[in-house]
PDB file of N, CA and C in Angstrom:
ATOM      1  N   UNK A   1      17.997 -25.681 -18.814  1.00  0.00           N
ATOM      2  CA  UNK A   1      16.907 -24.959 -19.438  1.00  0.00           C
ATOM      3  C   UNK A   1      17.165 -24.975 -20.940  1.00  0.00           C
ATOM      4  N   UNK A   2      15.966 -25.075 -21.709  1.00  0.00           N
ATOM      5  CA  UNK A   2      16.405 -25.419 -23.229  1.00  0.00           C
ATOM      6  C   UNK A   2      16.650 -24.222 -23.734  1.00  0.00           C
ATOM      7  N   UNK A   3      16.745 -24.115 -25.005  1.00  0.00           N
ATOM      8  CA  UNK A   3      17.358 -22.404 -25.527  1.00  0.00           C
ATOM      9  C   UNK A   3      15.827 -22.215 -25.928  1.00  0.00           C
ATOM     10  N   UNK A   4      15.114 -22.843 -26.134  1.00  0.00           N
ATOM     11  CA  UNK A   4      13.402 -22.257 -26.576  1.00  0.00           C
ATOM     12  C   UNK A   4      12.670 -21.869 -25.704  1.00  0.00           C
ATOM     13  N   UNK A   5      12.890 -22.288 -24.505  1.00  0.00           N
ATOM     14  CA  UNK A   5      12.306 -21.409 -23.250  1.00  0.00           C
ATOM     15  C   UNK A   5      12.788 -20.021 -22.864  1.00  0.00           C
ATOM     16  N   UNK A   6      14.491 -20.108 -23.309  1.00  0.00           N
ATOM     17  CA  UNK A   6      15.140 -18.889 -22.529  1.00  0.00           C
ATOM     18  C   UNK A   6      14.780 -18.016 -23.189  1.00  0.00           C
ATOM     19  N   UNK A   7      14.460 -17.887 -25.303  1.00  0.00           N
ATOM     20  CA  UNK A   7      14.130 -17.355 -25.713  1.00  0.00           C
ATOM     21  C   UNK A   7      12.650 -16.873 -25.675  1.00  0.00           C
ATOM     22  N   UNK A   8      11.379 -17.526 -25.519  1.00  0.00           N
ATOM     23  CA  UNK A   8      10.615 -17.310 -25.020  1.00  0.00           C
ATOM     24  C   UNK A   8      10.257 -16.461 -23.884  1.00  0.00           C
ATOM     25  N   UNK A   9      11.493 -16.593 -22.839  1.00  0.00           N
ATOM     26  CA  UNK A   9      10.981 -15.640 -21.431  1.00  0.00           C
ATOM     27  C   UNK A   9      11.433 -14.690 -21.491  1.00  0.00           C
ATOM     28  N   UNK A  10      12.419 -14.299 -22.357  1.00  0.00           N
ATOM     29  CA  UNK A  10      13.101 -13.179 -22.880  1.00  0.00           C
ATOM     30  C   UNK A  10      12.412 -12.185 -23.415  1.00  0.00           C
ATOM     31  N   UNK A  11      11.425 -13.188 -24.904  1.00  0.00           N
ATOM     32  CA  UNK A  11      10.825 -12.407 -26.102  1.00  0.00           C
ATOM     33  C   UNK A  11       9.325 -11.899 -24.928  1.00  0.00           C
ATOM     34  N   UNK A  12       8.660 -12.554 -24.015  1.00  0.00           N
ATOM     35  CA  UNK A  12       7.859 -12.093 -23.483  1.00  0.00           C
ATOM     36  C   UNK A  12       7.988 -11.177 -22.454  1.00  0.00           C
ATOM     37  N   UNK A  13       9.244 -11.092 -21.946  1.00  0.00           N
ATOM     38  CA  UNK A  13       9.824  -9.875 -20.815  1.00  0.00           C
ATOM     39  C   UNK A  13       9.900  -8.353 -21.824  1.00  0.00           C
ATOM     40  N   UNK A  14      10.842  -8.484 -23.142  1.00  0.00           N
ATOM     41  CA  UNK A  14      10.717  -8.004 -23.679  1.00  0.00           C
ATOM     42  C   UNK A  14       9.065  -7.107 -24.053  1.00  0.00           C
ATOM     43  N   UNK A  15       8.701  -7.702 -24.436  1.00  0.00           N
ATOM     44  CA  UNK A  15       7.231  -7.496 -25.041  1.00  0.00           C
ATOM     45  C   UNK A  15       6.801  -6.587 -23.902  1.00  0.00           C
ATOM     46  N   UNK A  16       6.901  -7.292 -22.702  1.00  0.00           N
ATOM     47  CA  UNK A  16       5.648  -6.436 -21.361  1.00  0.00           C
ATOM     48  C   UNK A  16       6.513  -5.484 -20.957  1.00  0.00           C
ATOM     49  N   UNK A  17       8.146  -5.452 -21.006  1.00  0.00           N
ATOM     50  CA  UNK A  17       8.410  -4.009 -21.313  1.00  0.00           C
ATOM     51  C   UNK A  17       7.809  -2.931 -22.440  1.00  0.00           C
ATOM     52  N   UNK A  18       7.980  -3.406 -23.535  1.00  0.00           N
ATOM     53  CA  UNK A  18       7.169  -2.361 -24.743  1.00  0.00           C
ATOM     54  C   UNK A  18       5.857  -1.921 -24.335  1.00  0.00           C
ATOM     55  N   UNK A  19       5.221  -2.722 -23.926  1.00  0.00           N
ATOM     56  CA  UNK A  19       3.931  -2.794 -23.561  1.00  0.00           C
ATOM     57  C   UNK A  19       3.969  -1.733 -22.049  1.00  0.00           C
ATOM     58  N   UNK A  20       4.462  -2.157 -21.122  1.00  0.00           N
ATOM     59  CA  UNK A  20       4.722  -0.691 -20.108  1.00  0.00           C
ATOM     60  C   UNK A  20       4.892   0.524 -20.825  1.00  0.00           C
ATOM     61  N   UNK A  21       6.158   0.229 -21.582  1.00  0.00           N
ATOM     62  CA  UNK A  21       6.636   1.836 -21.946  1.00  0.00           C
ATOM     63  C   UNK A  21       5.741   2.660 -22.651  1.00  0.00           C
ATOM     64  N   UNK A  22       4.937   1.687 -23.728  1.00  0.00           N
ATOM     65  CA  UNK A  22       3.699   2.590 -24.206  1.00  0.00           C
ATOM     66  C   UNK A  22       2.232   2.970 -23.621  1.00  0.00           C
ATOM     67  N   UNK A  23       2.067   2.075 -22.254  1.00  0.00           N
ATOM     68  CA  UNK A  23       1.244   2.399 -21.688  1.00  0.00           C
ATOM     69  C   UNK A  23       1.987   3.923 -20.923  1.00  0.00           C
ATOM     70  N   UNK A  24       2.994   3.954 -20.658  1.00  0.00           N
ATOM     71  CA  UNK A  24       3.367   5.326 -19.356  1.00  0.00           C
ATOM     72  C   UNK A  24       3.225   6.292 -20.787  1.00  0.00           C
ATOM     73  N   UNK A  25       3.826   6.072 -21.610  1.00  0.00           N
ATOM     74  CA  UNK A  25       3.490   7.162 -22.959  1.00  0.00           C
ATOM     75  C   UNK A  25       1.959   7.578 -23.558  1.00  0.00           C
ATOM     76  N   UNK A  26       0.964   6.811 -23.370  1.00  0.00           N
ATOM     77  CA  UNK A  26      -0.025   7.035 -23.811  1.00  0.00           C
ATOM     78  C   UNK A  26      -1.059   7.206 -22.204  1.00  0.00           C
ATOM     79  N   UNK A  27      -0.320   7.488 -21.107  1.00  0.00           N
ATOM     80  CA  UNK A  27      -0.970   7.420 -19.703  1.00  0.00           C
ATOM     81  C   UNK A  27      -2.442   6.827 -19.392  1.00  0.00           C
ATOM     82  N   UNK A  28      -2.206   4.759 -20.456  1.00  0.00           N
ATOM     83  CA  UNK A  28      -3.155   3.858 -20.209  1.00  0.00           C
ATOM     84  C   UNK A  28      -2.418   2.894 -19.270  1.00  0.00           C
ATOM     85  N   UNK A  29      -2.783   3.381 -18.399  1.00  0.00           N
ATOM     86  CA  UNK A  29      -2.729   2.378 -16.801  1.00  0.00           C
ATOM     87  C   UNK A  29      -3.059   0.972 -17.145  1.00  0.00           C
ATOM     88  N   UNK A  30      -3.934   0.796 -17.698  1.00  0.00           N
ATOM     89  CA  UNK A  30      -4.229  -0.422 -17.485  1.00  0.00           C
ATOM     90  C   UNK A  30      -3.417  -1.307 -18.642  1.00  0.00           C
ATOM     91  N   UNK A  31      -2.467  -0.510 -20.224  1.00  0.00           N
ATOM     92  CA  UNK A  31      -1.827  -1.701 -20.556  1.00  0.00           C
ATOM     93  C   UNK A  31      -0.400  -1.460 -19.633  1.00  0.00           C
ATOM     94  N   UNK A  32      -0.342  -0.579 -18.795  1.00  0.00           N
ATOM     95  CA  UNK A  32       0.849  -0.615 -17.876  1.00  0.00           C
ATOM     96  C   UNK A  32       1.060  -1.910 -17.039  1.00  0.00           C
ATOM     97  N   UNK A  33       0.374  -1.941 -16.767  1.00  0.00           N
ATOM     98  CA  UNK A  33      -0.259  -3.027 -15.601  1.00  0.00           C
ATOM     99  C   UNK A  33      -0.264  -4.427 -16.385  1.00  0.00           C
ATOM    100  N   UNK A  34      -0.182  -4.521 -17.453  1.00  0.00           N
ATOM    101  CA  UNK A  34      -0.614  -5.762 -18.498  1.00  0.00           C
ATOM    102  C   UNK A  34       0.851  -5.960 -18.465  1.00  0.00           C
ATOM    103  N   UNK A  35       1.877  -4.760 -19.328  1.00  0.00           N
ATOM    104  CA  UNK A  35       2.923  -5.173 -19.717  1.00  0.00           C
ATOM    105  C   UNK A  35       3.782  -5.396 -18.300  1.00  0.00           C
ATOM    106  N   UNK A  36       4.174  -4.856 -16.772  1.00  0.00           N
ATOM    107  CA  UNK A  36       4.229  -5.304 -15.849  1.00  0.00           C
ATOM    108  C   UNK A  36       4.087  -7.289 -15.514  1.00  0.00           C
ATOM    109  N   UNK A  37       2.707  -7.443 -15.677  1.00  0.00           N
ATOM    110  CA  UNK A  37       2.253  -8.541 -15.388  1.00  0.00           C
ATOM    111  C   UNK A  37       3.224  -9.809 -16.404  1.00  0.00           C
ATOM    112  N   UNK A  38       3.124  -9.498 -17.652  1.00  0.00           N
ATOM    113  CA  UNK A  38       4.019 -10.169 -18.476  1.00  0.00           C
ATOM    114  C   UNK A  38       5.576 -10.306 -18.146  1.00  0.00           C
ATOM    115  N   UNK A  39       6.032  -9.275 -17.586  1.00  0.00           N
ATOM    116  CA  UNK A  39       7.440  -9.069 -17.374  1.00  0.00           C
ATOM    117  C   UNK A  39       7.846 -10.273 -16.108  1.00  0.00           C
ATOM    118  N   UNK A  40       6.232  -9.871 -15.103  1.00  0.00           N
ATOM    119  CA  UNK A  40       6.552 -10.990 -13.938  1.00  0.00           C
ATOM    120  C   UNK A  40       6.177 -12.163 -14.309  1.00  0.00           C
ATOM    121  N   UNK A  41       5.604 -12.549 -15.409  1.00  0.00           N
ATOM    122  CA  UNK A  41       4.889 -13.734 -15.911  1.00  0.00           C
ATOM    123  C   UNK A  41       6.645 -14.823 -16.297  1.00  0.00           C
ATOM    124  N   UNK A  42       6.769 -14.142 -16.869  1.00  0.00           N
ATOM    125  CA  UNK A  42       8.465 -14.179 -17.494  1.00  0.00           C
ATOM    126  C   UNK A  42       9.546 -14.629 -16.466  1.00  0.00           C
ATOM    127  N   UNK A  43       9.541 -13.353 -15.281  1.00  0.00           N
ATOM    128  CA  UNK A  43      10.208 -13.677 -14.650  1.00  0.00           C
ATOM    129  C   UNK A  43      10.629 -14.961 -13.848  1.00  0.00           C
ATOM    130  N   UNK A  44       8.768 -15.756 -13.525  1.00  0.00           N
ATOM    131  CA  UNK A  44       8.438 -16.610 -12.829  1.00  0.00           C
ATOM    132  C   UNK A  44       8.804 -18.011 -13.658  1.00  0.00           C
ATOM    133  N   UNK A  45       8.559 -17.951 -14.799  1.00  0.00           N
ATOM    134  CA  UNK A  45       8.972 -18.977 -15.827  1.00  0.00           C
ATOM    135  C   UNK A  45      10.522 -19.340 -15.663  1.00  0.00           C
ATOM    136  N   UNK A  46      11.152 -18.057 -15.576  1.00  0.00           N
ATOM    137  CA  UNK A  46      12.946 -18.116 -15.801  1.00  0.00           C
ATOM    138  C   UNK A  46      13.337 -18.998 -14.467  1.00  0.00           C
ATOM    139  N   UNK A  47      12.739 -18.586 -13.643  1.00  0.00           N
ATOM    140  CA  UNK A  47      12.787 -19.043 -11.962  1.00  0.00           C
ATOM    141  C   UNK A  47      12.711 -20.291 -11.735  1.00  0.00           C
ATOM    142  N   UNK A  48      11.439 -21.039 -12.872  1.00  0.00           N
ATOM    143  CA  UNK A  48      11.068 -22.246 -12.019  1.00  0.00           C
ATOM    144  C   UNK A  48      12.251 -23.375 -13.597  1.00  0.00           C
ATOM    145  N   UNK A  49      12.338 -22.447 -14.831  1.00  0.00           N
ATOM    146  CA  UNK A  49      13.548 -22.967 -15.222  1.00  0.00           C
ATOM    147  C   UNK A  49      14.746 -23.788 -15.080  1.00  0.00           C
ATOM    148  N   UNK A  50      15.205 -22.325 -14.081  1.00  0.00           N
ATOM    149  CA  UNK A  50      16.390 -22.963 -13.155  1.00  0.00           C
ATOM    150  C   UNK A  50      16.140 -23.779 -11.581  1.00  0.00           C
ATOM    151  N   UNK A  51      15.213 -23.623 -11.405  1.00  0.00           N
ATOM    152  CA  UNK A  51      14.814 -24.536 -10.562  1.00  0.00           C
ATOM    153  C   UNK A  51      15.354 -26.366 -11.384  1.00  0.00           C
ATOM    154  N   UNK A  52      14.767 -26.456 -11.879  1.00  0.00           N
ATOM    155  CA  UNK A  52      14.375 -27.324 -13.044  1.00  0.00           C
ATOM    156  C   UNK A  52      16.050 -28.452 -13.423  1.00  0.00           C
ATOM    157  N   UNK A  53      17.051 -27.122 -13.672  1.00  0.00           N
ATOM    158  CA  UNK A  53      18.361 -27.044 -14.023  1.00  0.00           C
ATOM    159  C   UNK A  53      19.054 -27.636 -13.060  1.00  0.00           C
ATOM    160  N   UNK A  54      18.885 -26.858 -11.725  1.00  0.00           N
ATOM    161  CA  UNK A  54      19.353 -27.024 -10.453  1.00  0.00           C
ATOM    162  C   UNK A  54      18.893 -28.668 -10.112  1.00  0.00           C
ATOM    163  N   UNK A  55      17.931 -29.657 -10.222  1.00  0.00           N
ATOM    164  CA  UNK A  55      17.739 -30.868  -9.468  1.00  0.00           C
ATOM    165  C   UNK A  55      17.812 -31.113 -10.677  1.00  0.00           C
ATOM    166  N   UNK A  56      18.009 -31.610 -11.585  1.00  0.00           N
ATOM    167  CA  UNK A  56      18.969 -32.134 -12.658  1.00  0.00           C
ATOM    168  C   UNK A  56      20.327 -32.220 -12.368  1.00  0.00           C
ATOM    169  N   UNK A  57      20.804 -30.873 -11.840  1.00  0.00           N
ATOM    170  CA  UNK A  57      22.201 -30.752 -11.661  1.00  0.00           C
ATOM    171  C   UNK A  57      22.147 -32.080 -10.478  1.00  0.00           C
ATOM    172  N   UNK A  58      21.511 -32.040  -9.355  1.00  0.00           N
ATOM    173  CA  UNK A  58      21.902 -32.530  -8.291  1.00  0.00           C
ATOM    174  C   UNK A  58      21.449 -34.264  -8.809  1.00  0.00           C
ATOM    175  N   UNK A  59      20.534 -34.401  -9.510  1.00  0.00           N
ATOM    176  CA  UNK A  59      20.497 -36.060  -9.929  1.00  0.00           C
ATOM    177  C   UNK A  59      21.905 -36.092 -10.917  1.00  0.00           C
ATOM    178  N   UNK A  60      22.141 -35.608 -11.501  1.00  0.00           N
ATOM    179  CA  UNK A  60      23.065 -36.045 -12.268  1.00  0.00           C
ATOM    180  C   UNK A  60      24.372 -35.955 -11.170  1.00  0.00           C
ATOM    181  N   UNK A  61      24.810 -35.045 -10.090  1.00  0.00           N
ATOM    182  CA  UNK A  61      25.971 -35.510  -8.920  1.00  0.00           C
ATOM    183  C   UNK A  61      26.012 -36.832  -8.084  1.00  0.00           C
ATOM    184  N   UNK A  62      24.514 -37.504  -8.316  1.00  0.00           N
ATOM    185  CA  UNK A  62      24.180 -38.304  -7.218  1.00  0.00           C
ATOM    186  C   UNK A  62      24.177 -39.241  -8.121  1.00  0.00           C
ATOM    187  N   UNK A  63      24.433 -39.819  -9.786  1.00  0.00           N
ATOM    188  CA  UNK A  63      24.342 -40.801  -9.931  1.00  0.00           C
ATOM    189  C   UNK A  63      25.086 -41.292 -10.393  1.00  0.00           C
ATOM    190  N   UNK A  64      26.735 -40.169 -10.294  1.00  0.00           N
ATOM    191  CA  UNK A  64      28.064 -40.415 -11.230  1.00  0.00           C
ATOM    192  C   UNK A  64      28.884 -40.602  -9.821  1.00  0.00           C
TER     193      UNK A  64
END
């Protein structure tokens, strides 16, 4: 995974946390639900990342 993605899924996990915390502070549900969505948006990115990492790993065992 490159370092511009990791930072990316980070800076946007980040973000849809802030974005929760000021929705439960200002009791707007709906940017709760936004910053949530971002956090899993993030999450799913990091996931298919290492996916990514992982069959790399395994072409690069299979061709040394």
């Amino acid at each position: 995974m490159g370092i511009q993605d990791k930072i990316g899924n980070k800076v946007e996990d980040l973000g849809g946390k802030a974005k929760e915390a000021t929705g439960k502070a200002t009791d707007d549900h709906e940017m709760q639900a936004e910053g949530k969505a971002d956090q899993t948006s993030a999450s799913v990115k990091n996931a298919g990342e290492h996916v990514k990492d992982a069959a790399k790993d395994v072409k690069d065992g299979l061709t040394k």
